[in-house]
C-alpha atoms as a PDB file:
ATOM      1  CA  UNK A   1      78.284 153.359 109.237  1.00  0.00           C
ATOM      2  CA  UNK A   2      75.102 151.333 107.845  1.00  0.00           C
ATOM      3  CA  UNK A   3      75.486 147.925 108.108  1.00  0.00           C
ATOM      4  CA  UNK A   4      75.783 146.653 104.560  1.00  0.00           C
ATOM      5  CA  UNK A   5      78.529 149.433 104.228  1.00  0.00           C
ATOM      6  CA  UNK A   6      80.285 147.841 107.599  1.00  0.00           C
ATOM      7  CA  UNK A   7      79.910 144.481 105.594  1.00  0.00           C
ATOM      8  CA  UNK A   8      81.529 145.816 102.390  1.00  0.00           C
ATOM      9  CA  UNK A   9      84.245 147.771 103.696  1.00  0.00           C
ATOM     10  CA  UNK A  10      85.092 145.007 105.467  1.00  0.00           C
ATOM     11  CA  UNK A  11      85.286 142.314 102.608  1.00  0.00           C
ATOM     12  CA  UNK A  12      87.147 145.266 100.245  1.00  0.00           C
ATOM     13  CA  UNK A  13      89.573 144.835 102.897  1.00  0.00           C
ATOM     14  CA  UNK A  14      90.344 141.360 102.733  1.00  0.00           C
ATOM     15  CA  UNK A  15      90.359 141.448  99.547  1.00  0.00           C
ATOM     16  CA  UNK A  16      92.947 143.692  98.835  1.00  0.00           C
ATOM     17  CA  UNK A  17      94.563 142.382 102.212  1.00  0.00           C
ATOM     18  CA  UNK A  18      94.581 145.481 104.600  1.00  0.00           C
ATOM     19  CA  UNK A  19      94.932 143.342 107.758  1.00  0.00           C
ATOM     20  CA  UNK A  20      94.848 145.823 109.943  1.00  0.00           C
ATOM     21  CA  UNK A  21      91.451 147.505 108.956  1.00  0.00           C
ATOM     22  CA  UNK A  22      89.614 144.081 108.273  1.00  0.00           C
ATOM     23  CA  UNK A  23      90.473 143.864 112.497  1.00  0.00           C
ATOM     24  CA  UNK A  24      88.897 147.417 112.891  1.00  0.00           C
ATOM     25  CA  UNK A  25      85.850 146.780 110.794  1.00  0.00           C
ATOM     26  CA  UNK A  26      85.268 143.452 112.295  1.00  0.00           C
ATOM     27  CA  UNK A  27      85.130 145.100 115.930  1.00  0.00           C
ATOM     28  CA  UNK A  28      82.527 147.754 114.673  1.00  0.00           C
ATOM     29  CA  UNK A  29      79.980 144.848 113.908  1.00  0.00           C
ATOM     30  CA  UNK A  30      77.250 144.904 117.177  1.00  0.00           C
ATOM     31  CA  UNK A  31      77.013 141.491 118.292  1.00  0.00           C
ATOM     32  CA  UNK A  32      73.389 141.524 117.384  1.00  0.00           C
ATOM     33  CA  UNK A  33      74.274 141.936 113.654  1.00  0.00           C
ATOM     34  CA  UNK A  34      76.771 139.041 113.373  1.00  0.00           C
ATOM     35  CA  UNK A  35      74.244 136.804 111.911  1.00  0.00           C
ATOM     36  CA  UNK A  36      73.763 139.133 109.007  1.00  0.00           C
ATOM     37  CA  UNK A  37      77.394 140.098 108.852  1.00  0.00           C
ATOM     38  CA  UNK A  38      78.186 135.875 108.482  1.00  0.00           C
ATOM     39  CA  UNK A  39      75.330 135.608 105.972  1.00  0.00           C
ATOM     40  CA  UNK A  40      77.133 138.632 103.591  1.00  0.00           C
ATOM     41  CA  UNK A  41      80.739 136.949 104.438  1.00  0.00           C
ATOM     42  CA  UNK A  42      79.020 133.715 102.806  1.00  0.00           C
ATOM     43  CA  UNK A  43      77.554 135.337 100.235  1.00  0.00           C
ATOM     44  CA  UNK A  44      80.911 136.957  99.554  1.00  0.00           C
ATOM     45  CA  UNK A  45      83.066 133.294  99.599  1.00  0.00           C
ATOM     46  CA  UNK A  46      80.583 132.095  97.620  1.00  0.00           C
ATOM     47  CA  UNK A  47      81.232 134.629  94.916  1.00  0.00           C
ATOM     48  CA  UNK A  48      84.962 134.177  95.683  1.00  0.00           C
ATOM     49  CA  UNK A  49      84.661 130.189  95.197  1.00  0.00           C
ATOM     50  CA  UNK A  50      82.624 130.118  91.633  1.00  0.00           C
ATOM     51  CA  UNK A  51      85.352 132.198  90.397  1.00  0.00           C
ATOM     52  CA  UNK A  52      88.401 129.887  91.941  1.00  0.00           C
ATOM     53  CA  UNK A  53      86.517 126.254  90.843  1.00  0.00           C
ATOM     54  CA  UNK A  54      84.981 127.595  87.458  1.00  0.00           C
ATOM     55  CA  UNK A  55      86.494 125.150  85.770  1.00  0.00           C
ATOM     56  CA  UNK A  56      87.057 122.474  88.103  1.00  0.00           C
ATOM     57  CA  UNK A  57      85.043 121.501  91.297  1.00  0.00           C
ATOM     58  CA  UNK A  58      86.676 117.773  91.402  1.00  0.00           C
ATOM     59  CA  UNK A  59      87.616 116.603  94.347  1.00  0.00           C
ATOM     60  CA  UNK A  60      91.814 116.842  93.391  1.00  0.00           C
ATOM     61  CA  UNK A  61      90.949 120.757  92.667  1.00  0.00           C
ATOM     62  CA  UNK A  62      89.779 121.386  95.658  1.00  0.00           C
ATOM     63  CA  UNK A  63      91.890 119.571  97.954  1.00  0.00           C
ATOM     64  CA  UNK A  64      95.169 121.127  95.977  1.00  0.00           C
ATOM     65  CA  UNK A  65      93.144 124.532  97.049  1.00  0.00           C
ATOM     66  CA  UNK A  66      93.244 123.548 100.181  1.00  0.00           C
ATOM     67  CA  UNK A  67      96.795 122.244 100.717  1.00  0.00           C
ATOM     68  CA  UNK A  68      97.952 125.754  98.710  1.00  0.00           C
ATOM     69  CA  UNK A  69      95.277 127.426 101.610  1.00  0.00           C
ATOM     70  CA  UNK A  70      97.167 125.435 104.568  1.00  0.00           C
ATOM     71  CA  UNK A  71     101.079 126.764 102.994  1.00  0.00           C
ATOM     72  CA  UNK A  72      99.747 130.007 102.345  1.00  0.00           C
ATOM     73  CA  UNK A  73      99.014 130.746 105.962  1.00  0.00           C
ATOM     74  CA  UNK A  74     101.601 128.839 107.850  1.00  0.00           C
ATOM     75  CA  UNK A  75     101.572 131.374 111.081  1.00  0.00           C
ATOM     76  CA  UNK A  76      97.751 131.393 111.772  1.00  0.00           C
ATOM     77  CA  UNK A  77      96.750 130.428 115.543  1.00  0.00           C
ATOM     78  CA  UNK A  78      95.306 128.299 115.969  1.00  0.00           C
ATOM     79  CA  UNK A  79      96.448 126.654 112.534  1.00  0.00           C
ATOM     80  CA  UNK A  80      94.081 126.212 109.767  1.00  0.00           C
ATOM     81  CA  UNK A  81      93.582 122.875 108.534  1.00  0.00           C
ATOM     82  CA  UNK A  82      93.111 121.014 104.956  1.00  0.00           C
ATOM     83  CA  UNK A  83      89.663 120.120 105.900  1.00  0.00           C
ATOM     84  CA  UNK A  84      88.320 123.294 107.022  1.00  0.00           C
ATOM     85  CA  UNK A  85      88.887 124.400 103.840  1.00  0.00           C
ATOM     86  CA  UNK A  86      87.310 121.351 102.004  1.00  0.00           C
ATOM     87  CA  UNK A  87      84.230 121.663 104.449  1.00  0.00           C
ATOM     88  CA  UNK A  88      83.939 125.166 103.121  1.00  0.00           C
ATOM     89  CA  UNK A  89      84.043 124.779  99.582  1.00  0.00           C
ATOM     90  CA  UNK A  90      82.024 121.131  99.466  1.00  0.00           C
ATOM     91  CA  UNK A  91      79.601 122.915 101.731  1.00  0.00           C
ATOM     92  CA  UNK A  92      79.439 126.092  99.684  1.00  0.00           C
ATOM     93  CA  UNK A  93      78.431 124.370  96.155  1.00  0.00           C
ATOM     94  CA  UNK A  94      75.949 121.785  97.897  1.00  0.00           C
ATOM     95  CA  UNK A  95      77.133 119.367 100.895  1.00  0.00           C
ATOM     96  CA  UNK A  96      75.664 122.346 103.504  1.00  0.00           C
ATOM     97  CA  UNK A  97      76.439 119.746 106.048  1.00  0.00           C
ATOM     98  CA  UNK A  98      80.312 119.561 105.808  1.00  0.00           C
ATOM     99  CA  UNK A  99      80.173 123.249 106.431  1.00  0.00           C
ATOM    100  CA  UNK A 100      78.006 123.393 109.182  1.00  0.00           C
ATOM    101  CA  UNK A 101      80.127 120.634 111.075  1.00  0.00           C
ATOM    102  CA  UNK A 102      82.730 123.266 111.549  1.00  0.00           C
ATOM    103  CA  UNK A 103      82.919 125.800 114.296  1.00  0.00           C
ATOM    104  CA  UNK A 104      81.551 129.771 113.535  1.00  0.00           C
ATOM    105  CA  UNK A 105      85.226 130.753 114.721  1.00  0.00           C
ATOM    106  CA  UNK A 106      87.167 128.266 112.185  1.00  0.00           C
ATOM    107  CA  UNK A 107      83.881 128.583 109.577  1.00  0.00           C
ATOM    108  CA  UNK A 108      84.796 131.913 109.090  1.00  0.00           C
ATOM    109  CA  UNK A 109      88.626 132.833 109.475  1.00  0.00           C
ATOM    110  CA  UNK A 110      88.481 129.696 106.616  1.00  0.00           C
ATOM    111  CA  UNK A 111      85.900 132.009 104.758  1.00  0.00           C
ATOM    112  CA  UNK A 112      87.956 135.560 104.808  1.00  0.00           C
ATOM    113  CA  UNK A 113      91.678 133.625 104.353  1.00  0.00           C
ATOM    114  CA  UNK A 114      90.113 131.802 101.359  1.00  0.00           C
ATOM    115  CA  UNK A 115      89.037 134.674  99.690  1.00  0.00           C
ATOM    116  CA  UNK A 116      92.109 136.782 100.266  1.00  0.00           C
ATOM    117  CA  UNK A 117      93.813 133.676  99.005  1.00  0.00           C
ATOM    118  CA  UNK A 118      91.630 133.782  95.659  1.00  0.00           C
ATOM    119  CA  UNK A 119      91.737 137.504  95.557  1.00  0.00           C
ATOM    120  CA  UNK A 120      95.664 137.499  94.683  1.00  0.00           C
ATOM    121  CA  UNK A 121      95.052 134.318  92.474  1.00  0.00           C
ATOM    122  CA  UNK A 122      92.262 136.512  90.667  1.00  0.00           C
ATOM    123  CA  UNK A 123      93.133 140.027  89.689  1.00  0.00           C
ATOM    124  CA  UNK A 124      89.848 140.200  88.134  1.00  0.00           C
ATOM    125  CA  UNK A 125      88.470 140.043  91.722  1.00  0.00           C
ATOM    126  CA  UNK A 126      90.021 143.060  92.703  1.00  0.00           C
ATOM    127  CA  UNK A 127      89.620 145.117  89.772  1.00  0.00           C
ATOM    128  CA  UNK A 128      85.856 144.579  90.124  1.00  0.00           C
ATOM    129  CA  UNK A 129      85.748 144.524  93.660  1.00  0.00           C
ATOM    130  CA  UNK A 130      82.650 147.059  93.645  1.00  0.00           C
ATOM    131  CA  UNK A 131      80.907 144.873  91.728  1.00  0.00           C
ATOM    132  CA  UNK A 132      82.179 141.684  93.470  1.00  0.00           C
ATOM    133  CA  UNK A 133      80.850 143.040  96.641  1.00  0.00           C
ATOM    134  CA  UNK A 134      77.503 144.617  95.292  1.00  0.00           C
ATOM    135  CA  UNK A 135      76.474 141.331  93.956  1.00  0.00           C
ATOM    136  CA  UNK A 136      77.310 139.158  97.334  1.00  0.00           C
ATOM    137  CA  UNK A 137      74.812 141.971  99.389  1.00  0.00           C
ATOM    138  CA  UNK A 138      72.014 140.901  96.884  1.00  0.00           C
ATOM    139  CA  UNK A 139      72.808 137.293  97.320  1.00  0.00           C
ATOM    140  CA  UNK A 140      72.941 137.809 101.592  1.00  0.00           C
ATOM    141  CA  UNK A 141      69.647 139.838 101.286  1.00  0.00           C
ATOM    142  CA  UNK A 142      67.910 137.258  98.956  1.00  0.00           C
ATOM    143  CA  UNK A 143      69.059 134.411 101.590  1.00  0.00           C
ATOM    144  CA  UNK A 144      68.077 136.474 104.560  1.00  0.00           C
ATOM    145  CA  UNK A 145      64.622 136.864 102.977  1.00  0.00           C
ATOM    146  CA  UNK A 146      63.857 133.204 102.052  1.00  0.00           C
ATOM    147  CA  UNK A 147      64.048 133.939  98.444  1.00  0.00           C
ATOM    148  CA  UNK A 148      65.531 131.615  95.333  1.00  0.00           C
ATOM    149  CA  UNK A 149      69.137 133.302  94.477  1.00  0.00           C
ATOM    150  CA  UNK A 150      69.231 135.145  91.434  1.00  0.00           C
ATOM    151  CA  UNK A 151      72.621 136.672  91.104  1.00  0.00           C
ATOM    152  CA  UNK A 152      75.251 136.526  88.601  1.00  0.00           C
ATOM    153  CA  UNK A 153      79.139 137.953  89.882  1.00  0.00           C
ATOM    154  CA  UNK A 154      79.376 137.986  86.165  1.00  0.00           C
ATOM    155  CA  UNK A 155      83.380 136.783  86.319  1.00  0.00           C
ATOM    156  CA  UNK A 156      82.775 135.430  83.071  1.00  0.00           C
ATOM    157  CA  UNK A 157      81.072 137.798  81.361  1.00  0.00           C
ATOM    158  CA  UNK A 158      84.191 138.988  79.265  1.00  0.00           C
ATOM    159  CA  UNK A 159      84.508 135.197  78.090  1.00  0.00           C
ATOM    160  CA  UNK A 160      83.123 134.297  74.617  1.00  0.00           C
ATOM    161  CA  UNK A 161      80.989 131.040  75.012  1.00  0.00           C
ATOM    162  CA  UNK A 162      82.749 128.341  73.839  1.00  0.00           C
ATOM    163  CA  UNK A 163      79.635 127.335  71.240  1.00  0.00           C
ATOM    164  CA  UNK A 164      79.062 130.343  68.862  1.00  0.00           C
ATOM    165  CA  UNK A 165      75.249 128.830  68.223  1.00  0.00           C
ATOM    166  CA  UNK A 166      74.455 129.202  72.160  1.00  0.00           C
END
C-alpha cells in the first residue's frame, strides 16, 4: 500500500471508529516512515480542530473539550489527561511549544482520540471524509516541503457569510 494511502486509510478509520483496523494500519507503517505518518496525523487534527473551535478558541472552549476528551475515554492506559489535550489544541493554532512538551506516545494517542472525539460531534466530518483526508495530505506535503500552507478543509463552505457585502 503507498504510503499516503497507509496514512488515509488509517485516519478514515478513526474517524469512523474501526478500532480494530486503525491497530492494523498503524502496524503496517515502517518505522522509517513514522515521521511522515505523524506529520499527516497533524495535518489531519489540525483539520479536525478548525472544525471543533470554529467558533470559539477561548480558553473555557477548549478546556470543556478537554474535560468532555478525559470522560469520553475513561478506560485508556495509561489515562489521558486534561492537559494533553490543551497542549494539543493551544499547540495546534499557535503555542507549538505546549505541544512539543508532550511525549510522541501521549502527542499522538491525544491526536487520533481527539479526532474520533470530533468526528461523532461532526457528522459533516464523516460525510466528507474523502475530502477531509485529501486536504490534510496537501497540508502534510506542504509542511514536509518547507512551504507556506495553503489549504482550505472547506467545513464552512455550505455557510452563507454572515455580511452579504463580503
Amino acid at each position: 500500500m503507498a504510503t499516503y494511502a497507509l496514512y488515509r486509510h488509517t485516519i478514515r478509520a478513526v474517524v469512523v471508529g474501526r478500532h480494530n483496523e486503525v491497530k492494523l494500519f498503524l502496524r503496517q507503517i515502517p518505522e522509517e516512515d513514522l515521521a511522515n505518518f505523524n506529520n499527516f496525523l497533524m495535518a489531519a487534527f489540525y483539520g479536525a480542530a478548525i472544525l471543533e473551535f470554529a467558533y470559539d478558541r477561548g480558553d473555557e472552549a477548549v478546556n470543556k473539550f478537554a474535560k468532555e476528551m478525559v470522560e469520553a475515554h475513561p478506560d485508556v492506559d495509561p489515562p489521558l489527561e486534561e492537559r494533553y489535550v490543551e497542549y494539543c489544541v493551544l499547540g495546534i493554532f499557535g503555542e507549538h511549544h505546549l505541544m512539543e512538551s508532550l511525549e510522541p506516545r501521549h502527542l499522538h494517542r491525544t491526536q487520533m482520540l481527539s479526532i474520533r472525539l470530533i468526528a461523532t460531534r461532526h457528522p459533516k466530518m464523516r460525510e466528507r471524509v474523502q475530502g477531509y483526508l485529501a486536504c490534510a495530505e496537501q497540508l502534510a506535503r506542504q509542511w514536509a516541503a518547507g512551504e507556506e500552507p495553503d489549504v482550505d478543509f472547506g467545513w464552512f463552505d455550505d455557510v452563507p457569510d454572515a455580511d452579504p457585502a463580503a
